[in-house]
PDB file of N, CA and C in Angstrom:
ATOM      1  N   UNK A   1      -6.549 -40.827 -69.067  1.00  0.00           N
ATOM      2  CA  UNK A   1      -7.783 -40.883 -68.307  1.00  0.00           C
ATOM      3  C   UNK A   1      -7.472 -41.201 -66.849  1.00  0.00           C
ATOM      4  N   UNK A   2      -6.584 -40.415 -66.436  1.00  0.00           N
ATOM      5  CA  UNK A   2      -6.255 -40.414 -65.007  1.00  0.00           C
ATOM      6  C   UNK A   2      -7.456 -40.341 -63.797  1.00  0.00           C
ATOM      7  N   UNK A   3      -7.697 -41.492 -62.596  1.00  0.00           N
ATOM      8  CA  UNK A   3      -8.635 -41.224 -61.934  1.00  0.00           C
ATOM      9  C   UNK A   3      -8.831 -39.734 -61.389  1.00  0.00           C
ATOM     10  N   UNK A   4      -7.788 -39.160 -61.166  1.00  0.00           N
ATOM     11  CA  UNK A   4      -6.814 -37.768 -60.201  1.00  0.00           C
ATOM     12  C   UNK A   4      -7.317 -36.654 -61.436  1.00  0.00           C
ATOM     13  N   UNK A   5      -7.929 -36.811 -62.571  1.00  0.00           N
ATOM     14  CA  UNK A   5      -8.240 -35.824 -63.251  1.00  0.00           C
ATOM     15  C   UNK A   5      -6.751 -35.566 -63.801  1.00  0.00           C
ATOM     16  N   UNK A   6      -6.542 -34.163 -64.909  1.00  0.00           N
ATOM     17  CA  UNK A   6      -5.461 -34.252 -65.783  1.00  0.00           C
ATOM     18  C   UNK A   6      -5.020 -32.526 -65.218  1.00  0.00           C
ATOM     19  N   UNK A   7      -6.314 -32.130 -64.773  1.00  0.00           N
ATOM     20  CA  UNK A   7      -6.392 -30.224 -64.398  1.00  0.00           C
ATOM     21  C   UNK A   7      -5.284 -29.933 -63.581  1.00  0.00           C
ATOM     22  N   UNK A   8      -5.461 -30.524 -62.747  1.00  0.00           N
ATOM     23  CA  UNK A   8      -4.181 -29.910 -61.627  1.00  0.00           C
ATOM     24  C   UNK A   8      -2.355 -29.979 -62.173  1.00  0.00           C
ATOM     25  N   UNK A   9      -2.388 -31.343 -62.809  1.00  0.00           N
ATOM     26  CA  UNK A   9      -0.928 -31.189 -63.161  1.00  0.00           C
ATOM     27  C   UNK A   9      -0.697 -30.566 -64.228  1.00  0.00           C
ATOM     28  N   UNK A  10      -1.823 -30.042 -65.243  1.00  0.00           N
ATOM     29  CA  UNK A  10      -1.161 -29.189 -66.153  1.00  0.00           C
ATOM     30  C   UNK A  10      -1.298 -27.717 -65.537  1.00  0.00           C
ATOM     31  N   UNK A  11      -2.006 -27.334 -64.472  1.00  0.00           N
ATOM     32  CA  UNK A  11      -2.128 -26.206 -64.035  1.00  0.00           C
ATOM     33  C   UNK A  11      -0.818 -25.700 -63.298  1.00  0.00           C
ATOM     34  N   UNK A  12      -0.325 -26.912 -62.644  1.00  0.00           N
ATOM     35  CA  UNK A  12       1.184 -26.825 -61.907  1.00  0.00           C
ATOM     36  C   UNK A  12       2.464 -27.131 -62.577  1.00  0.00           C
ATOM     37  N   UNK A  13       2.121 -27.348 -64.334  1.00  0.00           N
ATOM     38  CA  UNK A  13       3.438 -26.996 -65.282  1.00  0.00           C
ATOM     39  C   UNK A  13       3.250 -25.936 -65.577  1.00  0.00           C
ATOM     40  N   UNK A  14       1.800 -25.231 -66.238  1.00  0.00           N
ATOM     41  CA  UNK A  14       1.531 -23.766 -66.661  1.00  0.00           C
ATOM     42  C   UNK A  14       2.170 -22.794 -65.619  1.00  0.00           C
ATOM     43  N   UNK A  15       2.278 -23.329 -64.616  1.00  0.00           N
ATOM     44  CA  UNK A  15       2.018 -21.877 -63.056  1.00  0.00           C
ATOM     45  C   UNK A  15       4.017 -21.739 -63.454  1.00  0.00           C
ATOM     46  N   UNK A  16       4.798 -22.963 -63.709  1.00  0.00           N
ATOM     47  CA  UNK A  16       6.001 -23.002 -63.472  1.00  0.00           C
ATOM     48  C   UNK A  16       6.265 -22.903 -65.261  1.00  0.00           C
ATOM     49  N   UNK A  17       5.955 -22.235 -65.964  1.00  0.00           N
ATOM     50  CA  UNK A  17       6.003 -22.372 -66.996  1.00  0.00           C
ATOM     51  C   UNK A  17       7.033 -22.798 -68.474  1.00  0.00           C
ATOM     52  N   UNK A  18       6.192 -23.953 -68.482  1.00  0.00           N
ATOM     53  CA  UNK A  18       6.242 -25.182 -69.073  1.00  0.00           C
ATOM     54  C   UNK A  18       5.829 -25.233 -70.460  1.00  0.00           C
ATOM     55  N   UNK A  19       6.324 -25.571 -72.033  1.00  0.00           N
ATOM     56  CA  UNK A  19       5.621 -25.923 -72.424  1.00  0.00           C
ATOM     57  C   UNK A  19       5.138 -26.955 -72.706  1.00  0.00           C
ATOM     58  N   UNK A  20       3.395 -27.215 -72.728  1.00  0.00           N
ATOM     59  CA  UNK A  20       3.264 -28.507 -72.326  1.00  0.00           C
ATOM     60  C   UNK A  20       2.481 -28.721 -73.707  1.00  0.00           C
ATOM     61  N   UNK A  21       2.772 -29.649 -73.873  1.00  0.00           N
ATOM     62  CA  UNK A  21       1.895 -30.782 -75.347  1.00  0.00           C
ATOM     63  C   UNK A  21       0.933 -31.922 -74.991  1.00  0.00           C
ATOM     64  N   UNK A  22      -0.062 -32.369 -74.996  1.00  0.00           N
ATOM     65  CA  UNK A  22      -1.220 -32.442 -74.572  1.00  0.00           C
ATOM     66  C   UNK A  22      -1.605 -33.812 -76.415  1.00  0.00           C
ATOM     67  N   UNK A  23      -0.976 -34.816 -75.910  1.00  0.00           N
ATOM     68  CA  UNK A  23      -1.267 -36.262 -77.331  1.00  0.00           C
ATOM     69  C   UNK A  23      -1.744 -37.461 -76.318  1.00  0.00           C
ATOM     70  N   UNK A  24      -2.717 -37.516 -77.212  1.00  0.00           N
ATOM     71  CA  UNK A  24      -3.377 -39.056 -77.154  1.00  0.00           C
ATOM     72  C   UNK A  24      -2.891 -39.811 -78.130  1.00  0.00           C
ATOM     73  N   UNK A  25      -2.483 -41.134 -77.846  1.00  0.00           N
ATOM     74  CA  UNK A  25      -2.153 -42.214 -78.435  1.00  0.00           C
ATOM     75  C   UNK A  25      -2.564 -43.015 -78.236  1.00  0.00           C
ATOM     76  N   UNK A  26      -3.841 -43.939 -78.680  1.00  0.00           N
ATOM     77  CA  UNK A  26      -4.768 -44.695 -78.449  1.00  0.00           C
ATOM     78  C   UNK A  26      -4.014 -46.132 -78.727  1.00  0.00           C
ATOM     79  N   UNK A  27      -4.098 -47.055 -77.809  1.00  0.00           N
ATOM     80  CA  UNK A  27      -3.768 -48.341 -77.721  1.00  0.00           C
ATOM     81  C   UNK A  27      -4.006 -49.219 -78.956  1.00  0.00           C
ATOM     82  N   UNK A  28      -2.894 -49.473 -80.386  1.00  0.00           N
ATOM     83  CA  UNK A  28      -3.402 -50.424 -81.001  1.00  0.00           C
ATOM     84  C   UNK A  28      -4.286 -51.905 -80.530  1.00  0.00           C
ATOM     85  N   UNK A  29      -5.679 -51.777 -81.098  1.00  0.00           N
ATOM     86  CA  UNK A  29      -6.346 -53.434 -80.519  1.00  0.00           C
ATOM     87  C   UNK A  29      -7.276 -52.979 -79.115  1.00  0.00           C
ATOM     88  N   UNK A  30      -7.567 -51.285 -79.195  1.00  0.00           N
ATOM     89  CA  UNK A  30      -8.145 -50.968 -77.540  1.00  0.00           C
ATOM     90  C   UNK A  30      -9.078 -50.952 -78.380  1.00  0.00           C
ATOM     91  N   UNK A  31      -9.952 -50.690 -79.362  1.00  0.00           N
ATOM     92  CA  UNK A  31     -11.330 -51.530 -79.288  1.00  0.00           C
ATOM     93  C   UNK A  31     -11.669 -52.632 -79.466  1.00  0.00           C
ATOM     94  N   UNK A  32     -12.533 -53.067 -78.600  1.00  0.00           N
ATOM     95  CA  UNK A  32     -13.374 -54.779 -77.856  1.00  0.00           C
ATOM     96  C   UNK A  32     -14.228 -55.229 -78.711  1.00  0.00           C
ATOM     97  N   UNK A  33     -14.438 -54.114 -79.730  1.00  0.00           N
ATOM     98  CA  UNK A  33     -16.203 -54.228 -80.101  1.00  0.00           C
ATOM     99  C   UNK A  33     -16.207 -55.580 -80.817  1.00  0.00           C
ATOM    100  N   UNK A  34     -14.825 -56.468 -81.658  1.00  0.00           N
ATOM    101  CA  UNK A  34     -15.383 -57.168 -81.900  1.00  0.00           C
ATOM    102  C   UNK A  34     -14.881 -58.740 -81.316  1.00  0.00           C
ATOM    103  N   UNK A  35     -14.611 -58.656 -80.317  1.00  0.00           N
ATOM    104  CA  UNK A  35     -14.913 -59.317 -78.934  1.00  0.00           C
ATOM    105  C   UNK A  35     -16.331 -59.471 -78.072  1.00  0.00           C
ATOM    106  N   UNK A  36     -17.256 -58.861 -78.903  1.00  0.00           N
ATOM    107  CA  UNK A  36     -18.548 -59.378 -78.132  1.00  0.00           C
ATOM    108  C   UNK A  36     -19.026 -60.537 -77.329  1.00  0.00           C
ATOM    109  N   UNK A  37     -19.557 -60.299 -76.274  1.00  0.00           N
ATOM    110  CA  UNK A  37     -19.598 -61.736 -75.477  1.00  0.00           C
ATOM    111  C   UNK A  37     -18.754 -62.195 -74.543  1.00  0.00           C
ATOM    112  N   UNK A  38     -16.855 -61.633 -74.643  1.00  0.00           N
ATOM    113  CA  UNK A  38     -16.296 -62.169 -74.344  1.00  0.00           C
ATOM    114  C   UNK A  38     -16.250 -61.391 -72.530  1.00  0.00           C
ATOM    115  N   UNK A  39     -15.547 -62.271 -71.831  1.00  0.00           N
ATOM    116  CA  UNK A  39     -15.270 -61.707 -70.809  1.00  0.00           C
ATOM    117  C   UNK A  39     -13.591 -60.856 -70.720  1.00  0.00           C
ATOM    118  N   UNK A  40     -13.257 -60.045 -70.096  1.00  0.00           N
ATOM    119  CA  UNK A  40     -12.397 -59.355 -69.967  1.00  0.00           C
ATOM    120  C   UNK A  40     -11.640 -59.349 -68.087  1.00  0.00           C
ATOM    121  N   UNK A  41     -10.593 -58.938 -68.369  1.00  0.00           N
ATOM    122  CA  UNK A  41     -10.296 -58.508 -66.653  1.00  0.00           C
ATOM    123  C   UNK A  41      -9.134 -57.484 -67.390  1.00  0.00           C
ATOM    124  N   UNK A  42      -9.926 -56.018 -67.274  1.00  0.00           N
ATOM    125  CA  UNK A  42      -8.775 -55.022 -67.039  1.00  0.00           C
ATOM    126  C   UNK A  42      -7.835 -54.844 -65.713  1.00  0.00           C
ATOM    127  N   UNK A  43      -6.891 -54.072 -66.106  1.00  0.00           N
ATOM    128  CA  UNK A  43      -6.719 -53.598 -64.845  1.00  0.00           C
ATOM    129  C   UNK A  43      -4.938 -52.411 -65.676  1.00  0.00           C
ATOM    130  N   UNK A  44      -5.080 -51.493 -64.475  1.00  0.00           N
ATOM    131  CA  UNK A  44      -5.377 -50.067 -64.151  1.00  0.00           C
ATOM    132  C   UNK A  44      -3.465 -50.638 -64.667  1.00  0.00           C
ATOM    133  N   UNK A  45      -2.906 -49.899 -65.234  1.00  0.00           N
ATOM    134  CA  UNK A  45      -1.436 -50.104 -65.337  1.00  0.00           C
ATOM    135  C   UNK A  45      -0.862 -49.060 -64.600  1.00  0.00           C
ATOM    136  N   UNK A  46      -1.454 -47.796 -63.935  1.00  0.00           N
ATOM    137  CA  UNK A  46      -0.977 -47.304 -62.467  1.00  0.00           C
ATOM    138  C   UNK A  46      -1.171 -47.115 -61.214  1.00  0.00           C
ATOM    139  N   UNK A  47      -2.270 -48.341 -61.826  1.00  0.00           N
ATOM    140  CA  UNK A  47      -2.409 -48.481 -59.403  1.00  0.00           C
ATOM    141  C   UNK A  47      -3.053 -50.120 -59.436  1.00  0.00           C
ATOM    142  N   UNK A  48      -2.665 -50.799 -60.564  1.00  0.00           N
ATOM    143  CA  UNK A  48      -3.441 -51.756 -60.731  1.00  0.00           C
ATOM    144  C   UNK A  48      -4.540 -52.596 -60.038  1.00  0.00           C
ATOM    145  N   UNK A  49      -5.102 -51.284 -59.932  1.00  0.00           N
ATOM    146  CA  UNK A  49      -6.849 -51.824 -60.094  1.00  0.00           C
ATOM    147  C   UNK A  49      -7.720 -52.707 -60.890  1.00  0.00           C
ATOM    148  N   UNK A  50      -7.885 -53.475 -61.007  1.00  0.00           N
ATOM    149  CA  UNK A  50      -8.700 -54.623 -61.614  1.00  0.00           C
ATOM    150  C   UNK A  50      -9.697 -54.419 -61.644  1.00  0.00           C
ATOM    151  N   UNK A  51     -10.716 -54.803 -63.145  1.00  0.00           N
ATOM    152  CA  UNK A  51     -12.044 -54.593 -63.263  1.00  0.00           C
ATOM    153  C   UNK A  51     -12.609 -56.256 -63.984  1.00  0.00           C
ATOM    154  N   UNK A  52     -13.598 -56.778 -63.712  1.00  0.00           N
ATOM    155  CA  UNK A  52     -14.276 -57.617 -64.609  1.00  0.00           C
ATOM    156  C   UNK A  52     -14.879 -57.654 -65.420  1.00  0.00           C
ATOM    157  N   UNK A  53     -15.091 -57.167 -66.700  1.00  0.00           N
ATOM    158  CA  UNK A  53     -15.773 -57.136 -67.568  1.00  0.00           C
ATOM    159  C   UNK A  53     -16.651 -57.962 -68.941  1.00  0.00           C
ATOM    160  N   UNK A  54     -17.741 -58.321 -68.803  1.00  0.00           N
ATOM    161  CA  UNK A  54     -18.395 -58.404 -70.641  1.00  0.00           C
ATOM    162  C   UNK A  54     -18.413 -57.064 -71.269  1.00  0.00           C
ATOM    163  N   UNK A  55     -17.692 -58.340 -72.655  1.00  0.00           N
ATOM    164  CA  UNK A  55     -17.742 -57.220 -73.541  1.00  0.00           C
ATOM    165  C   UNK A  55     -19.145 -57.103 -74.130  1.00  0.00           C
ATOM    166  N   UNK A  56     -20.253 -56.535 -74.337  1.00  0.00           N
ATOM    167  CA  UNK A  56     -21.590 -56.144 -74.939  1.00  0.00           C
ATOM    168  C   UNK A  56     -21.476 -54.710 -76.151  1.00  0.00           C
ATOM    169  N   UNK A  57     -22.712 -54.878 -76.484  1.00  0.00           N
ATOM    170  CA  UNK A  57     -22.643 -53.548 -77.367  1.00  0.00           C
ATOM    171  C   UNK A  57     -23.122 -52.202 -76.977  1.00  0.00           C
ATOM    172  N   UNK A  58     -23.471 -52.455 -75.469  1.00  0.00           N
ATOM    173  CA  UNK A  58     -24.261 -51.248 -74.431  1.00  0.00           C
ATOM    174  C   UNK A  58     -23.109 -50.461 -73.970  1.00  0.00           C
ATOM    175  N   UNK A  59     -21.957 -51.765 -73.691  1.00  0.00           N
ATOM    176  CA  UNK A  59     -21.004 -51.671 -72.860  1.00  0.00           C
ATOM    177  C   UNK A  59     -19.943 -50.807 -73.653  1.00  0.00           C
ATOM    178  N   UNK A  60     -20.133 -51.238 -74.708  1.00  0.00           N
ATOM    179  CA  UNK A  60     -19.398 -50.699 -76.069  1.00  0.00           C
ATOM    180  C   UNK A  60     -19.245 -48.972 -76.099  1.00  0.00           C
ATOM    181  N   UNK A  61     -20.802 -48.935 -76.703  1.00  0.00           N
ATOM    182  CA  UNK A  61     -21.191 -47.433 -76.622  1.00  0.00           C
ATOM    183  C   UNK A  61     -21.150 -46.624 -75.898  1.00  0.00           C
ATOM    184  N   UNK A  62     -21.138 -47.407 -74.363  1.00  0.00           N
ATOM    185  CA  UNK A  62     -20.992 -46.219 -73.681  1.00  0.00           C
ATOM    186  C   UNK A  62     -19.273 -45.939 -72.825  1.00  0.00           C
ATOM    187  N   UNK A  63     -18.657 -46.815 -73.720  1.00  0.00           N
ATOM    188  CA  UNK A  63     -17.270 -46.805 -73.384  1.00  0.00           C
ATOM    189  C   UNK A  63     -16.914 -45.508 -74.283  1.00  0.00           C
ATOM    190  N   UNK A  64     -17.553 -45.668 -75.527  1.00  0.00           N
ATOM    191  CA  UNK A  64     -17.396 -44.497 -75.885  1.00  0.00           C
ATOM    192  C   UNK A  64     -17.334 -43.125 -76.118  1.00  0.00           C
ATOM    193  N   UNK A  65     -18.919 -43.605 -75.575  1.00  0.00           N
ATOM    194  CA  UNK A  65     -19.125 -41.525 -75.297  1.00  0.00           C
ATOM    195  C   UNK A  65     -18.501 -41.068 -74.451  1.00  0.00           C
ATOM    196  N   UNK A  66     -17.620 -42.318 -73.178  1.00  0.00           N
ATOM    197  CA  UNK A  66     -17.026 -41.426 -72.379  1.00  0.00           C
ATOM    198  C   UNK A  66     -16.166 -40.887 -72.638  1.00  0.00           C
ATOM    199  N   UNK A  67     -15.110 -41.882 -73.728  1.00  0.00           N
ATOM    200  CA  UNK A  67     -14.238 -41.328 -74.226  1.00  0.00           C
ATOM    201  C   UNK A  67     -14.346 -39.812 -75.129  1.00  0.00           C
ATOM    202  N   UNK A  68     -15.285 -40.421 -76.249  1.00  0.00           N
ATOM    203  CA  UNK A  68     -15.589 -38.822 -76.411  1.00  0.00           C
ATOM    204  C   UNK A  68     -15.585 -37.667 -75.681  1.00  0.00           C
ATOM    205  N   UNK A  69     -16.423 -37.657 -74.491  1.00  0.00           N
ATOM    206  CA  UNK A  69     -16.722 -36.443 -73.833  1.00  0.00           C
ATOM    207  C   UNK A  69     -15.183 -36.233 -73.123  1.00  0.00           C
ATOM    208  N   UNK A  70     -14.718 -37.064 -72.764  1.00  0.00           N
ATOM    209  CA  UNK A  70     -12.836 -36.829 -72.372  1.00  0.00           C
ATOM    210  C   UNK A  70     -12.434 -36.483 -73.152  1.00  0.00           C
ATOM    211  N   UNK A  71     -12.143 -37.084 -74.494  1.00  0.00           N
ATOM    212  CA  UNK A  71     -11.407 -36.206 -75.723  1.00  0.00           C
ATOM    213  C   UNK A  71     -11.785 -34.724 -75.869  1.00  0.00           C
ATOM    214  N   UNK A  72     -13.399 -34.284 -75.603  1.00  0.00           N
ATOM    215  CA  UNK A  72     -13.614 -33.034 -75.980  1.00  0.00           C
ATOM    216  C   UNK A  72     -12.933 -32.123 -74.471  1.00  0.00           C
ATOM    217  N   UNK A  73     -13.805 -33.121 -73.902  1.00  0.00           N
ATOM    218  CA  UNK A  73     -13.180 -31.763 -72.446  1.00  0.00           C
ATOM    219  C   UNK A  73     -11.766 -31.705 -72.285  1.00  0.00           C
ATOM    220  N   UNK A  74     -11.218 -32.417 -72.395  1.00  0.00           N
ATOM    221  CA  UNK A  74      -9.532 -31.941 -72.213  1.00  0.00           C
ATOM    222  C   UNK A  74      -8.888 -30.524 -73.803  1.00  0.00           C
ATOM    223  N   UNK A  75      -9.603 -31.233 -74.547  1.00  0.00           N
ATOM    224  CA  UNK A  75      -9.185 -30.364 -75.792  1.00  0.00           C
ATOM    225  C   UNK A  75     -10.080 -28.944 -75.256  1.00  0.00           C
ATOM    226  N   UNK A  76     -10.950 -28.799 -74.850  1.00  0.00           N
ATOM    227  CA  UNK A  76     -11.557 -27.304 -74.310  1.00  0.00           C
ATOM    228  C   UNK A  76     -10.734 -26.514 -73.184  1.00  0.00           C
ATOM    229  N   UNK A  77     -10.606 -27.634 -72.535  1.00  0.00           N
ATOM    230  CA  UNK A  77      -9.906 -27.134 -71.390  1.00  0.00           C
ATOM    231  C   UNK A  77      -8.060 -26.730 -71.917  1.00  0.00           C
ATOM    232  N   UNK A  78      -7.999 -27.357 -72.807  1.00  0.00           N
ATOM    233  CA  UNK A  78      -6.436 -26.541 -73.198  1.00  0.00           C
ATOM    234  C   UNK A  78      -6.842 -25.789 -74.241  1.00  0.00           C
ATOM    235  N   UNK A  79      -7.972 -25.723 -75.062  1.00  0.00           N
ATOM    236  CA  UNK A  79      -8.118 -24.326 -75.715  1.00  0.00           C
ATOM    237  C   UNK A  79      -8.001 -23.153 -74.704  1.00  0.00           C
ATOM    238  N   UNK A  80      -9.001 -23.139 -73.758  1.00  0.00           N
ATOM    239  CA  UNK A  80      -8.779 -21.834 -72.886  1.00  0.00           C
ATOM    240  C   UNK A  80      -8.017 -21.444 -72.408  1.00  0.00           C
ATOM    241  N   UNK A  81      -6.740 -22.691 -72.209  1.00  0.00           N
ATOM    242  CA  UNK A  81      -5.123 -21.805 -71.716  1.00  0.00           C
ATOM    243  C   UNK A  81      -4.451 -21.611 -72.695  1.00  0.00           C
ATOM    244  N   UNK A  82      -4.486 -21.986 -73.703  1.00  0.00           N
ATOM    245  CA  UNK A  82      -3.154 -22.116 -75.151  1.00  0.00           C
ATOM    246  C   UNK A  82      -3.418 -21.065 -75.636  1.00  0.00           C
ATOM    247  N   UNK A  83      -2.300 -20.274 -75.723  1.00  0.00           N
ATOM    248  CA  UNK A  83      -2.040 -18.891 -76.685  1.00  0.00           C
ATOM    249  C   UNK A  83      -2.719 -19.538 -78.182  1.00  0.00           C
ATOM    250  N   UNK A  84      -2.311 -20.973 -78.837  1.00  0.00           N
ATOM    251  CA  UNK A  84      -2.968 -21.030 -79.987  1.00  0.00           C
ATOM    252  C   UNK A  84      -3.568 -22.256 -79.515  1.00  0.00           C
ATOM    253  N   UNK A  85      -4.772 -22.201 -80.517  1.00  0.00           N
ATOM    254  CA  UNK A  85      -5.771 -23.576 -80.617  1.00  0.00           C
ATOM    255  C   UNK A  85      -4.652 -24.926 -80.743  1.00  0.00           C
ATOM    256  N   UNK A  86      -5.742 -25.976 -79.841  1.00  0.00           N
ATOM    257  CA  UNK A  86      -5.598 -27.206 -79.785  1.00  0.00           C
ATOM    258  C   UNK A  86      -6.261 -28.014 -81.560  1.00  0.00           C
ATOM    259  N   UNK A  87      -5.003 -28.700 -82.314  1.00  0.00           N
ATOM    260  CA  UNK A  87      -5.994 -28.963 -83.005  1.00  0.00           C
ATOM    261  C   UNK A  87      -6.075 -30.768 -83.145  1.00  0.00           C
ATOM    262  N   UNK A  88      -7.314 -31.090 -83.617  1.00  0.00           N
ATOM    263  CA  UNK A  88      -7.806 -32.421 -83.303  1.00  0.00           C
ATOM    264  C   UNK A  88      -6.914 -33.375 -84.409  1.00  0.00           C
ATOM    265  N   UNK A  89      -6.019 -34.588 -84.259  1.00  0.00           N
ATOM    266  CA  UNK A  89      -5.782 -34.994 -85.786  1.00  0.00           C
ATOM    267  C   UNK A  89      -5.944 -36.083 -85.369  1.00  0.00           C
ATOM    268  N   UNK A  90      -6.845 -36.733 -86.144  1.00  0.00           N
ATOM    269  CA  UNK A  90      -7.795 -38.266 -85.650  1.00  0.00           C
ATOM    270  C   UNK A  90      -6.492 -39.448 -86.496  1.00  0.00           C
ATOM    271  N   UNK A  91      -6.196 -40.731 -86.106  1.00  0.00           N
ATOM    272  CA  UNK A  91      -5.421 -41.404 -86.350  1.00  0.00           C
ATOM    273  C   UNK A  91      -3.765 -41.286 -85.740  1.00  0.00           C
ATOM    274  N   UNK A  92      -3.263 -41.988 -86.088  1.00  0.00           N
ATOM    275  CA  UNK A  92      -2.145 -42.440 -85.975  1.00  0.00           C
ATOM    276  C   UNK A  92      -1.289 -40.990 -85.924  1.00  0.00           C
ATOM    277  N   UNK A  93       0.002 -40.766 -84.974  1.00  0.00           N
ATOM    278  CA  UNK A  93       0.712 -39.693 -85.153  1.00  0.00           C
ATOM    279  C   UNK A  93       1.277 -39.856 -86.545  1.00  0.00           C
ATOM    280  N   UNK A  94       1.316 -38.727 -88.260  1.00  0.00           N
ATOM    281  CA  UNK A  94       2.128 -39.042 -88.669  1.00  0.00           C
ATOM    282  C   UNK A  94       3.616 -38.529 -88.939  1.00  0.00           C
ATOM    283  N   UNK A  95       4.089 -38.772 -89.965  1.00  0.00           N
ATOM    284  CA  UNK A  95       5.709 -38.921 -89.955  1.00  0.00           C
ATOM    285  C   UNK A  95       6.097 -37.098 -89.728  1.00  0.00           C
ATOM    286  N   UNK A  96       4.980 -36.193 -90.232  1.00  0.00           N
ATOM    287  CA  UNK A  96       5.318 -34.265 -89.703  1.00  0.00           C
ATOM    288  C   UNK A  96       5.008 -34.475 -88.376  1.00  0.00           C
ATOM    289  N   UNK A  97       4.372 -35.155 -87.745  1.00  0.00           N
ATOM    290  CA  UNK A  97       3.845 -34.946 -86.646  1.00  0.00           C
ATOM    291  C   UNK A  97       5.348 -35.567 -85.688  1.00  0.00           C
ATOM    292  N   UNK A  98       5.663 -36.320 -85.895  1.00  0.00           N
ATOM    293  CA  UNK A  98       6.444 -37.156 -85.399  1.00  0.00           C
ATOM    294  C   UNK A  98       8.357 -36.533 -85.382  1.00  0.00           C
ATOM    295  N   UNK A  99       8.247 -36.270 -86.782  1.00  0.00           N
ATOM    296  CA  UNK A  99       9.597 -34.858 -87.092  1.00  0.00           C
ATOM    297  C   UNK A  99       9.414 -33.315 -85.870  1.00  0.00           C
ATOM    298  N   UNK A 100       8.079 -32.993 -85.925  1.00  0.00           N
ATOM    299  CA  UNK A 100       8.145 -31.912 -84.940  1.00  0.00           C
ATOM    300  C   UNK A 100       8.403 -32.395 -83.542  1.00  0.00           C
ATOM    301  N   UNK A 101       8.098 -33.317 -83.390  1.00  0.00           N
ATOM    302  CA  UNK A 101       8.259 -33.814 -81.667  1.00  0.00           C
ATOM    303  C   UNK A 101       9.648 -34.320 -81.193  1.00  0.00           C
ATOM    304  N   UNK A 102      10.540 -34.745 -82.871  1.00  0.00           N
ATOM    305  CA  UNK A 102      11.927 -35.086 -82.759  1.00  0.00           C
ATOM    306  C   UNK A 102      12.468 -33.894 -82.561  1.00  0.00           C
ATOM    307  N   UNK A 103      11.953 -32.738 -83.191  1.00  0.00           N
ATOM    308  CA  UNK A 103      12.904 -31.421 -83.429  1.00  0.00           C
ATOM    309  C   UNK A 103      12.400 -30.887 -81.770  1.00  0.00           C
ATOM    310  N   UNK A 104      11.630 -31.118 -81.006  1.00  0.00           N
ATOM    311  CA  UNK A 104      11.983 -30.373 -80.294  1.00  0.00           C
ATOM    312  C   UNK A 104      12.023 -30.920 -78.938  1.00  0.00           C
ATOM    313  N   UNK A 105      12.984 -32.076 -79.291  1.00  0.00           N
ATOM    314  CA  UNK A 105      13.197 -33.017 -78.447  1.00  0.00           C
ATOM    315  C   UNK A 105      12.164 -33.983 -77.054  1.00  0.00           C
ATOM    316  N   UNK A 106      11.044 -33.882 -77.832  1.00  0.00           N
ATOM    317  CA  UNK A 106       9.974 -34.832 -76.877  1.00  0.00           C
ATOM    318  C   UNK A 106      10.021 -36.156 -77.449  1.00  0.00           C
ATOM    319  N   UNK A 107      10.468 -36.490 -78.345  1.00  0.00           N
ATOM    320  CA  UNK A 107      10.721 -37.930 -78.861  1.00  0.00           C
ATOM    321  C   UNK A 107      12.173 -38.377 -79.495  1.00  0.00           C
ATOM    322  N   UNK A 108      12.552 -39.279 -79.609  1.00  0.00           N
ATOM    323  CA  UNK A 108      13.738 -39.651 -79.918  1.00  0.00           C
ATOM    324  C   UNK A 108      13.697 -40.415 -81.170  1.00  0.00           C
TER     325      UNK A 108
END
């Protein structure tokens, strides 16, 4: 969830062509929800920007849909360049998932 948007740098691996793989790995413990009440101080782990936050259940929901609507728009936006579909696999990378990324050397 880059402030800089995600478009341009995959547009400038595609142009130099790249293949590019496109994983979310969601932060074990990144939902707050049951932290209600509490106060928070994020901050940005690449430009460390600092935010203050309560955690609420307004605050909650709509942490989410943003995420949602990011999860969908990035997955649309690499459907329309990918020779094959983007496909969604909710949870944890597992152990095929994890063998293909060894075999083709993006993980160790």
């Amino acid at each position: 969830m880059d402030k800089g948007g995600y478009e341009e740098a995959l547009r400038y691996l595609v142009a130099r062509q790249f293949d590019i793989y496109v994983i979310q790995m969601p932060r074990p413990g990144g939902d707050r929800s049951r932290n209600r009440g509490a106060t928070s101080s994020l901050i940005d782990v690449e430009d460390n920007d600092e935010a203050e936050i309560t955690v609420s259940a307004p605050l909650i929901q709509r942490y989410k849909q943003n995420l949602a609507a990011y999860q969908s728009a990035i997955q649309s936006y690499c459907n329309r360049g990918a020779s094959r579909p983007v496909h969604e696999q909710p949870g944890p990378v597992r152990p095929v998932g994890a063998d293909l990324l060894r075999q083709r050397g993006l993980v160790r």
